[in-house]
PDB file of N, CA and C in Angstrom:
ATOM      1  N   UNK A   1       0.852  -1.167   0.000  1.00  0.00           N
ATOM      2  CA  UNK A   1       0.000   0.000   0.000  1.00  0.00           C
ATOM      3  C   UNK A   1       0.898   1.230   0.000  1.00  0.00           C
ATOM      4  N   UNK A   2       0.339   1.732  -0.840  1.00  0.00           N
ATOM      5  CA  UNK A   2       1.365   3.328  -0.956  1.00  0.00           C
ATOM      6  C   UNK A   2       0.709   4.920  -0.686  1.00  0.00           C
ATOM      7  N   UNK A   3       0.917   5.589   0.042  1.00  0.00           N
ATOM      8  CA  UNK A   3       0.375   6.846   1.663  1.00  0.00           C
ATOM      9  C   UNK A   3       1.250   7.523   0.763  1.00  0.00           C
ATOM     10  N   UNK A   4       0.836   8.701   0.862  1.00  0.00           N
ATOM     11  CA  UNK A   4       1.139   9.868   0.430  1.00  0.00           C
ATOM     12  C   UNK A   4       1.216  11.029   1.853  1.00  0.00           C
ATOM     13  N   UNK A   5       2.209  11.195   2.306  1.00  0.00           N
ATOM     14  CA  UNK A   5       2.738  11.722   3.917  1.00  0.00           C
ATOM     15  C   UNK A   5       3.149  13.502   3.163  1.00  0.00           C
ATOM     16  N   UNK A   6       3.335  14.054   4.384  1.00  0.00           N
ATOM     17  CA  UNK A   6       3.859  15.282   4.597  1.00  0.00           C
ATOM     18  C   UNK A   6       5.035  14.797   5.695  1.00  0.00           C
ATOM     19  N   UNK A   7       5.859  15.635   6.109  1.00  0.00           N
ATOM     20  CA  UNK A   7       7.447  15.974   7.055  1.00  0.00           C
ATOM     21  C   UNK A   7       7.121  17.447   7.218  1.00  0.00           C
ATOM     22  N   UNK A   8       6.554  17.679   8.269  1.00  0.00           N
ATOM     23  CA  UNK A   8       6.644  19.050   8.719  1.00  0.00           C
ATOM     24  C   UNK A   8       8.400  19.309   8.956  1.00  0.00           C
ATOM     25  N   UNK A   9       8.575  20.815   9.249  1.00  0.00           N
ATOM     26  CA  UNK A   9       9.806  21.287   9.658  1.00  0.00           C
ATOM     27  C   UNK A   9      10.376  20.244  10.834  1.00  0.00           C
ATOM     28  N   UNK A  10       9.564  20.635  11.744  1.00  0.00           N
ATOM     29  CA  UNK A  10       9.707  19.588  13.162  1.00  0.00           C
ATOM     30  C   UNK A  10       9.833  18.248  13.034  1.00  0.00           C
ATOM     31  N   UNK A  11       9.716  17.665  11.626  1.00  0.00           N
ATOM     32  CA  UNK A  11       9.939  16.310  11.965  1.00  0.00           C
ATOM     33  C   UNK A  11       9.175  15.317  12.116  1.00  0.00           C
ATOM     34  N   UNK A  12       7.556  15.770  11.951  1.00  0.00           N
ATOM     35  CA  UNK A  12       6.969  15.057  12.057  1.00  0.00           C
ATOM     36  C   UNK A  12       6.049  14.508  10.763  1.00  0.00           C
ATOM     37  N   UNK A  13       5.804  13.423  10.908  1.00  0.00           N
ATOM     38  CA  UNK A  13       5.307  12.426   9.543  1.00  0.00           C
ATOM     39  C   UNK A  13       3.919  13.079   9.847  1.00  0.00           C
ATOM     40  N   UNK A  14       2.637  13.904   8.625  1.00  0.00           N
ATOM     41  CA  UNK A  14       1.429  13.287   8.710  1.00  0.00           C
ATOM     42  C   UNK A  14       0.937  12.668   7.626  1.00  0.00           C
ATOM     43  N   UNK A  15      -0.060  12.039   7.838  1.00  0.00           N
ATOM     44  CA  UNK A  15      -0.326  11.078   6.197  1.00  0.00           C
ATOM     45  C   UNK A  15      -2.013  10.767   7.092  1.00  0.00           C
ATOM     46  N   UNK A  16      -2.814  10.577   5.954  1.00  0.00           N
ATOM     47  CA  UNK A  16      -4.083   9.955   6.135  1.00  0.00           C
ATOM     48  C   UNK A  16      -4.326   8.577   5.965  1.00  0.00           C
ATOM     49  N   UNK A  17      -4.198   7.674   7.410  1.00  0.00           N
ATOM     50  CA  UNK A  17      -3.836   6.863   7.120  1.00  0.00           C
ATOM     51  C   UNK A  17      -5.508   5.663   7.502  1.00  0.00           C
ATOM     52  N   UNK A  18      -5.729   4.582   6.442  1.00  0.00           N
ATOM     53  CA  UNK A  18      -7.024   3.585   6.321  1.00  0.00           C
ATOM     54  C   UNK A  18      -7.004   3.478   7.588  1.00  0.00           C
ATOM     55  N   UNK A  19      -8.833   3.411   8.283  1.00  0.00           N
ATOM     56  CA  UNK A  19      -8.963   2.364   9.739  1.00  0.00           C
ATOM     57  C   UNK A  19      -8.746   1.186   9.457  1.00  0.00           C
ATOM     58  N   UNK A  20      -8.481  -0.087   8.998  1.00  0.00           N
ATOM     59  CA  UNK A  20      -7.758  -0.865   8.596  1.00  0.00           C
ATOM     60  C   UNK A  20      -6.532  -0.570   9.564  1.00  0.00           C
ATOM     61  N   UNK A  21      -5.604   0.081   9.008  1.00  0.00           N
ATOM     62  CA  UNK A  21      -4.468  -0.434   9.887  1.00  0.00           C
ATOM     63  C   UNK A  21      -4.507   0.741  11.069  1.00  0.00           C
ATOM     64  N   UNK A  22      -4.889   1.367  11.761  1.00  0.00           N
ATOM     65  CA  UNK A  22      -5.227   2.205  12.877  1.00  0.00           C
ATOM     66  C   UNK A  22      -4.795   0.907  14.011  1.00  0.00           C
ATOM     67  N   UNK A  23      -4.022   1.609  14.960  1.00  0.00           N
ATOM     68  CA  UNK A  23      -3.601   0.776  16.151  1.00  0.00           C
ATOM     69  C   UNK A  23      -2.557  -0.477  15.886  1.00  0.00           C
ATOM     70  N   UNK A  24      -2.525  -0.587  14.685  1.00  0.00           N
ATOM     71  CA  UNK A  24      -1.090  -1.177  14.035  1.00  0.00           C
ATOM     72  C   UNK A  24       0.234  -0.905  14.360  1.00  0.00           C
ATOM     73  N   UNK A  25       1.356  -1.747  14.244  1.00  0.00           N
ATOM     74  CA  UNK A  25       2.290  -1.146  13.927  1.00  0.00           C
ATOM     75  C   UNK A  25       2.597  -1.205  12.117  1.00  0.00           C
ATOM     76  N   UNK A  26       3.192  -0.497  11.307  1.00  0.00           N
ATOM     77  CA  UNK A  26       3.644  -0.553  10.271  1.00  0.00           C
ATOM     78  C   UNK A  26       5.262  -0.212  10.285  1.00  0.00           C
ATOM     79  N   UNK A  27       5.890  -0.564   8.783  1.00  0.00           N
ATOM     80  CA  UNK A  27       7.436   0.315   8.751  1.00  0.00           C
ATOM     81  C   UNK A  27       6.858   0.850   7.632  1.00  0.00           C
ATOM     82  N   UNK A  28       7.477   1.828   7.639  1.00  0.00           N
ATOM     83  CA  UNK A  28       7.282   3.132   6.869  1.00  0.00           C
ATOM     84  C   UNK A  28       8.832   3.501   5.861  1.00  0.00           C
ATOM     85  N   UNK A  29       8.555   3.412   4.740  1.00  0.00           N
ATOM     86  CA  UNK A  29       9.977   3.530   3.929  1.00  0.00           C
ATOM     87  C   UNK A  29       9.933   4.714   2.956  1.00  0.00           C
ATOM     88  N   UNK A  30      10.874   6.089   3.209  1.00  0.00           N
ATOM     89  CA  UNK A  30      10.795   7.163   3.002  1.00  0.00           C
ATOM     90  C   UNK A  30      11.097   6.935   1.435  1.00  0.00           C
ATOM     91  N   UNK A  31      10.178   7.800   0.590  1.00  0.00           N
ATOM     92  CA  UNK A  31      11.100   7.862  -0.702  1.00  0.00           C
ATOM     93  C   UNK A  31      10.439   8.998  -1.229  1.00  0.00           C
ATOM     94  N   UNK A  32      11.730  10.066  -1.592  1.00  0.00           N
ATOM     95  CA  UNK A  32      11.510  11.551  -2.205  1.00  0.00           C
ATOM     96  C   UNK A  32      10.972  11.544  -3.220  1.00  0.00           C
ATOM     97  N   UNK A  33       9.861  12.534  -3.343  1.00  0.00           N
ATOM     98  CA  UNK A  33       9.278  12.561  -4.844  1.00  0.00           C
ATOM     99  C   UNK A  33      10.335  13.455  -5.757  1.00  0.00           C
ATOM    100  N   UNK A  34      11.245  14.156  -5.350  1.00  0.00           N
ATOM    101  CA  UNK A  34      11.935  14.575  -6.352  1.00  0.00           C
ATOM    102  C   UNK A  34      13.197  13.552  -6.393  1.00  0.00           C
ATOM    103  N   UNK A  35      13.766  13.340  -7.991  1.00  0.00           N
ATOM    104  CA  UNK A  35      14.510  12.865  -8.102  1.00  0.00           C
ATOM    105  C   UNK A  35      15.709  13.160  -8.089  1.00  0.00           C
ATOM    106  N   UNK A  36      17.108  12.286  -7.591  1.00  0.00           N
ATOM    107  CA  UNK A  36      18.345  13.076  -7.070  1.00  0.00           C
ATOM    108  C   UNK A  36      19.318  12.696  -8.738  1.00  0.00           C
ATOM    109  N   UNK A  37      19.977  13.832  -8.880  1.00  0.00           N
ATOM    110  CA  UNK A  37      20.425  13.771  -9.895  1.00  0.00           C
ATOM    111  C   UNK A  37      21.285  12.686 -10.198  1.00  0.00           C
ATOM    112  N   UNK A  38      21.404  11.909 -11.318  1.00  0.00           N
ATOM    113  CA  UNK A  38      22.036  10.932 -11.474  1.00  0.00           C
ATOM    114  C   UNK A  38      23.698  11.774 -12.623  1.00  0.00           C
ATOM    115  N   UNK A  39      24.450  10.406 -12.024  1.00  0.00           N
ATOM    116  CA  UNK A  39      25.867  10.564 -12.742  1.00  0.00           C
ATOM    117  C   UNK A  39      26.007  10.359 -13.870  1.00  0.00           C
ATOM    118  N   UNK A  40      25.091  10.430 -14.787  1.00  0.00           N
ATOM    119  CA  UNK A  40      25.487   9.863 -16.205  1.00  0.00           C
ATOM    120  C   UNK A  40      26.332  10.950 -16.853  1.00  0.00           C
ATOM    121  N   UNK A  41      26.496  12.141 -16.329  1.00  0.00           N
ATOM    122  CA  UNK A  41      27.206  12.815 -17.414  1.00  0.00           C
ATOM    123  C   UNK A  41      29.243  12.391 -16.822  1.00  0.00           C
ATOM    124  N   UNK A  42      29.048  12.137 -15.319  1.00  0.00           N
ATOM    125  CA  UNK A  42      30.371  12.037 -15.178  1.00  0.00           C
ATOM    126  C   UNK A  42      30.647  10.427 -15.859  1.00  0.00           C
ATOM    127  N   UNK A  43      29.942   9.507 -15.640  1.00  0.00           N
ATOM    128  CA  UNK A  43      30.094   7.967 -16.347  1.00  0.00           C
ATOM    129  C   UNK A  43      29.993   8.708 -17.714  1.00  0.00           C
ATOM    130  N   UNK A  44      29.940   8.866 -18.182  1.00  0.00           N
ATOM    131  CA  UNK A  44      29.914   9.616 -19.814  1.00  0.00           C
ATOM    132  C   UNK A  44      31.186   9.850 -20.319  1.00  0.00           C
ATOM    133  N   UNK A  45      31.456  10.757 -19.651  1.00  0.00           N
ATOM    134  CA  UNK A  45      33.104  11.226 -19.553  1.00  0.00           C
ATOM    135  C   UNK A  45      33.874  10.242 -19.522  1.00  0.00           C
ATOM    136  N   UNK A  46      33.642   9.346 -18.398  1.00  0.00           N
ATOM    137  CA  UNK A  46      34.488   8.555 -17.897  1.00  0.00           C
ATOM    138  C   UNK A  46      34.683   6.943 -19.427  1.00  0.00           C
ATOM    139  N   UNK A  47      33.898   6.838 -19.670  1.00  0.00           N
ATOM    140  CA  UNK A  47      33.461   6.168 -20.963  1.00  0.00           C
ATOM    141  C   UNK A  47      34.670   6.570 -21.719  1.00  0.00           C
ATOM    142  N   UNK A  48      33.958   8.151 -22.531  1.00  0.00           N
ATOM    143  CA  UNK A  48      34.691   8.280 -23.234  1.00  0.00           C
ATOM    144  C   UNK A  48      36.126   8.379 -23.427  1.00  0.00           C
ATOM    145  N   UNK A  49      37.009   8.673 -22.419  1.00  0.00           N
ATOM    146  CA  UNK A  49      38.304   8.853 -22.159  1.00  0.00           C
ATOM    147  C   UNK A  49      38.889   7.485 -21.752  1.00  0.00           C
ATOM    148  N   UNK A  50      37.915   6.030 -21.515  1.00  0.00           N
ATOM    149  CA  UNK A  50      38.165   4.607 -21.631  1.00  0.00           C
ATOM    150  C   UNK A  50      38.291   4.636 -22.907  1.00  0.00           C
ATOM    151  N   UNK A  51      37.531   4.641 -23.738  1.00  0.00           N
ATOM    152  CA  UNK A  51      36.993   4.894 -25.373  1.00  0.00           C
ATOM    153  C   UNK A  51      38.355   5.273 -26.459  1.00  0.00           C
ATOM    154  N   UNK A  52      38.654   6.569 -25.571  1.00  0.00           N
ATOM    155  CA  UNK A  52      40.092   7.324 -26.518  1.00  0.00           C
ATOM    156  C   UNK A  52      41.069   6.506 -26.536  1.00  0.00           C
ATOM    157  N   UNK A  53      41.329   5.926 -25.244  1.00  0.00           N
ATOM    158  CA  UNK A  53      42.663   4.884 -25.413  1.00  0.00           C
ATOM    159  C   UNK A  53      43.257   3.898 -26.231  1.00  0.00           C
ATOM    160  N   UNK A  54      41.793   3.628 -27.096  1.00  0.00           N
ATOM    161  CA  UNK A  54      41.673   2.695 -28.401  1.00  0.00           C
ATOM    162  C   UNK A  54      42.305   1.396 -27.592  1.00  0.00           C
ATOM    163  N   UNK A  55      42.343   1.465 -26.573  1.00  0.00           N
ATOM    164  CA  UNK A  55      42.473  -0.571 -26.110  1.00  0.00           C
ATOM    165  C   UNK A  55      41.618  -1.761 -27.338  1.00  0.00           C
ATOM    166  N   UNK A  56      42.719  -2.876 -27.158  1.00  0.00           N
ATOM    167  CA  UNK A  56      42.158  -3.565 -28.230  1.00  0.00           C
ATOM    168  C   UNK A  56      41.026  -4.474 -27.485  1.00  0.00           C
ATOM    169  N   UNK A  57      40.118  -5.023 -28.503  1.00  0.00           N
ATOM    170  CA  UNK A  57      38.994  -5.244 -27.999  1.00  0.00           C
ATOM    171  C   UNK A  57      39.061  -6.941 -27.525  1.00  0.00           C
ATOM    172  N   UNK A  58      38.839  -7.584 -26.684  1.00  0.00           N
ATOM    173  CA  UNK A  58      38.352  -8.940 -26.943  1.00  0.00           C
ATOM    174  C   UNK A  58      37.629  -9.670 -26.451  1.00  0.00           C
ATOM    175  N   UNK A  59      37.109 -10.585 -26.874  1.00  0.00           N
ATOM    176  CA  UNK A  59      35.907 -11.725 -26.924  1.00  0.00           C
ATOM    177  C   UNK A  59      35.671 -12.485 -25.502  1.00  0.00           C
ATOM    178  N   UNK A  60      34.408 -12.440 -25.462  1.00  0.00           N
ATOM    179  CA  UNK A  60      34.336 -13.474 -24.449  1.00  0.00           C
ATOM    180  C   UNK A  60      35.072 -14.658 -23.967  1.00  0.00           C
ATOM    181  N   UNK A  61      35.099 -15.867 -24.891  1.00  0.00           N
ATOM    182  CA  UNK A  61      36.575 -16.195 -25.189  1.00  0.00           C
ATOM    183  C   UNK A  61      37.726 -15.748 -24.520  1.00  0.00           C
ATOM    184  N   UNK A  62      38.395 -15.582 -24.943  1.00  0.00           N
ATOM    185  CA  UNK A  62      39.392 -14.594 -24.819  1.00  0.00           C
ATOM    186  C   UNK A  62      39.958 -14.031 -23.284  1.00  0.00           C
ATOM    187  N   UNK A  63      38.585 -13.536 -23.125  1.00  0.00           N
ATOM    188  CA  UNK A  63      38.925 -13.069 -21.553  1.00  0.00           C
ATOM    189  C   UNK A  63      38.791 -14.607 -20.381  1.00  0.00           C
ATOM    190  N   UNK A  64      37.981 -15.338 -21.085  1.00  0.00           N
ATOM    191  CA  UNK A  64      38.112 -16.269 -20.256  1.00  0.00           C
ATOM    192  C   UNK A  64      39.067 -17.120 -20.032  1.00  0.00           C
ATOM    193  N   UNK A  65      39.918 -17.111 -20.935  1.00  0.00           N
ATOM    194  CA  UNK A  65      41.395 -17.956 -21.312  1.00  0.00           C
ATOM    195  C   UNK A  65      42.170 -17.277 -20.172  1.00  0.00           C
ATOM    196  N   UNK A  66      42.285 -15.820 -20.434  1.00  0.00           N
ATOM    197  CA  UNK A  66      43.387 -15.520 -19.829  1.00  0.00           C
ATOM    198  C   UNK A  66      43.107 -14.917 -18.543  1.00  0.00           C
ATOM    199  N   UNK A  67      41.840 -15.414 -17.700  1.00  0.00           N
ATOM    200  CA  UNK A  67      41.131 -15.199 -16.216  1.00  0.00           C
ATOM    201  C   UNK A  67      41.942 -16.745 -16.271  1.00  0.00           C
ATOM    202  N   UNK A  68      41.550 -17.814 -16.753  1.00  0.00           N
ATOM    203  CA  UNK A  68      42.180 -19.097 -16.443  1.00  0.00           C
ATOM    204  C   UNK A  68      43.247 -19.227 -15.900  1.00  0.00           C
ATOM    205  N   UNK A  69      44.370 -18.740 -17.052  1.00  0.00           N
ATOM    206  CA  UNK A  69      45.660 -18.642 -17.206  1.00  0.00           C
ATOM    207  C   UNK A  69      46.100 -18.043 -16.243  1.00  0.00           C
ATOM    208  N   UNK A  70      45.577 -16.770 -15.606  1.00  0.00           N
ATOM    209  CA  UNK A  70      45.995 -15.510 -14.665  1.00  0.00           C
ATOM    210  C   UNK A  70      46.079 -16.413 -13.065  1.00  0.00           C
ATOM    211  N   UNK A  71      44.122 -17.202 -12.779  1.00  0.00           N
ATOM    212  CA  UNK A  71      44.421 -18.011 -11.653  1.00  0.00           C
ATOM    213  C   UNK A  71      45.401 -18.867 -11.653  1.00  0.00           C
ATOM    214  N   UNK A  72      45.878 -19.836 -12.271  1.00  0.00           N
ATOM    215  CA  UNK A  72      46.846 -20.653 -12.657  1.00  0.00           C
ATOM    216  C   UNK A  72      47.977 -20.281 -12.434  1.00  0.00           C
ATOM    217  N   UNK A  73      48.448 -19.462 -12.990  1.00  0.00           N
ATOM    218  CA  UNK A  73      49.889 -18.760 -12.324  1.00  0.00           C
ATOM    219  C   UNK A  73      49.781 -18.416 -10.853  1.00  0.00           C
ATOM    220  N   UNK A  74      48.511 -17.537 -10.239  1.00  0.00           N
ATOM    221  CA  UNK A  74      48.474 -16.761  -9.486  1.00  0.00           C
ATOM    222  C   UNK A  74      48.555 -18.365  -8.223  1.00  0.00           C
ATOM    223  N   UNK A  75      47.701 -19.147  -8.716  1.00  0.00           N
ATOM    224  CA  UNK A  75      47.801 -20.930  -7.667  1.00  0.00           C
ATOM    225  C   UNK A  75      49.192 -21.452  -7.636  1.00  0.00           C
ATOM    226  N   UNK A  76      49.784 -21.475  -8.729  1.00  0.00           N
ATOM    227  CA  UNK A  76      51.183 -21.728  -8.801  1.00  0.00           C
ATOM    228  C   UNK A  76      52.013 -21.346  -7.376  1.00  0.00           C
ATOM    229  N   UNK A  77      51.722 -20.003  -7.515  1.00  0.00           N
ATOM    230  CA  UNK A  77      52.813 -18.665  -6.977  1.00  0.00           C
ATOM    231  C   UNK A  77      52.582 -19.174  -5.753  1.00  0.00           C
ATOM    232  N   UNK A  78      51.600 -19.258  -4.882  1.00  0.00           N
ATOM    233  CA  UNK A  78      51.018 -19.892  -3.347  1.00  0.00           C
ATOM    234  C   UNK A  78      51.371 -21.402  -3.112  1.00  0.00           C
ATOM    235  N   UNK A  79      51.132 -22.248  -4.441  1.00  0.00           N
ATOM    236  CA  UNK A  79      51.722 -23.963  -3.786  1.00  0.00           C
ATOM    237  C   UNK A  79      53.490 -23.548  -3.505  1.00  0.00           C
ATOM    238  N   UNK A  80      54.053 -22.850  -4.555  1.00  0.00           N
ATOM    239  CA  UNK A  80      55.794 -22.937  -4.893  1.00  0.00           C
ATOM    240  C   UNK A  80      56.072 -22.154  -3.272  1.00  0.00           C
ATOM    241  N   UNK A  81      55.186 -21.568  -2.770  1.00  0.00           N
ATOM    242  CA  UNK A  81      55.390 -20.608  -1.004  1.00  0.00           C
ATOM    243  C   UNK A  81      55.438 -21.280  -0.197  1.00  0.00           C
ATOM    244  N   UNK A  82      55.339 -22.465  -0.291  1.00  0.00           N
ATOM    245  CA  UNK A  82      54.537 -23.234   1.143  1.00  0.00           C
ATOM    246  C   UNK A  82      55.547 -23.990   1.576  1.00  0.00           C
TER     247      UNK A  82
END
């Protein structure tokens, strides 16, 4: 069920709330009707200057070989410690 509340200055919640739940307890989960600005312009940026570097691209594949390869060495490095 979704209440449509006021927040006075002081802090206090009012809302018109059903006899139905009167003498209840409920939780109550705040959410602003205005929306808070989102980061897409800094992820944007941030994109594009990933983007400029022209890194070469590769495949699913690819990355999975050398996640393999990477643990493998990296297991190596810990048995050869012991």
């Amino acid at each position: 069920m979704i209440l449509q509340a006021e927040i006075t200055k002081k802090g206090t919640l009012n809302a018109k709330i059903p006899k139905s739940l009167w003498g209840k307890k409920v939780v109550v989960s705040i959410q602003e009707t205005e929306a808070k600005q989102s980061n897409w312009d800094k992820i944007s940026a941030a994109l594009e200057k990933v983007d400029a570097l022209d890194l070469p691209g590769r495949t699913y594949k690819e990355i999975l070989v050398e996640l393999r390869a990477f643990k493998e060495t990296e297991s190596a490095y810990v048995d050869s410690s012991v």
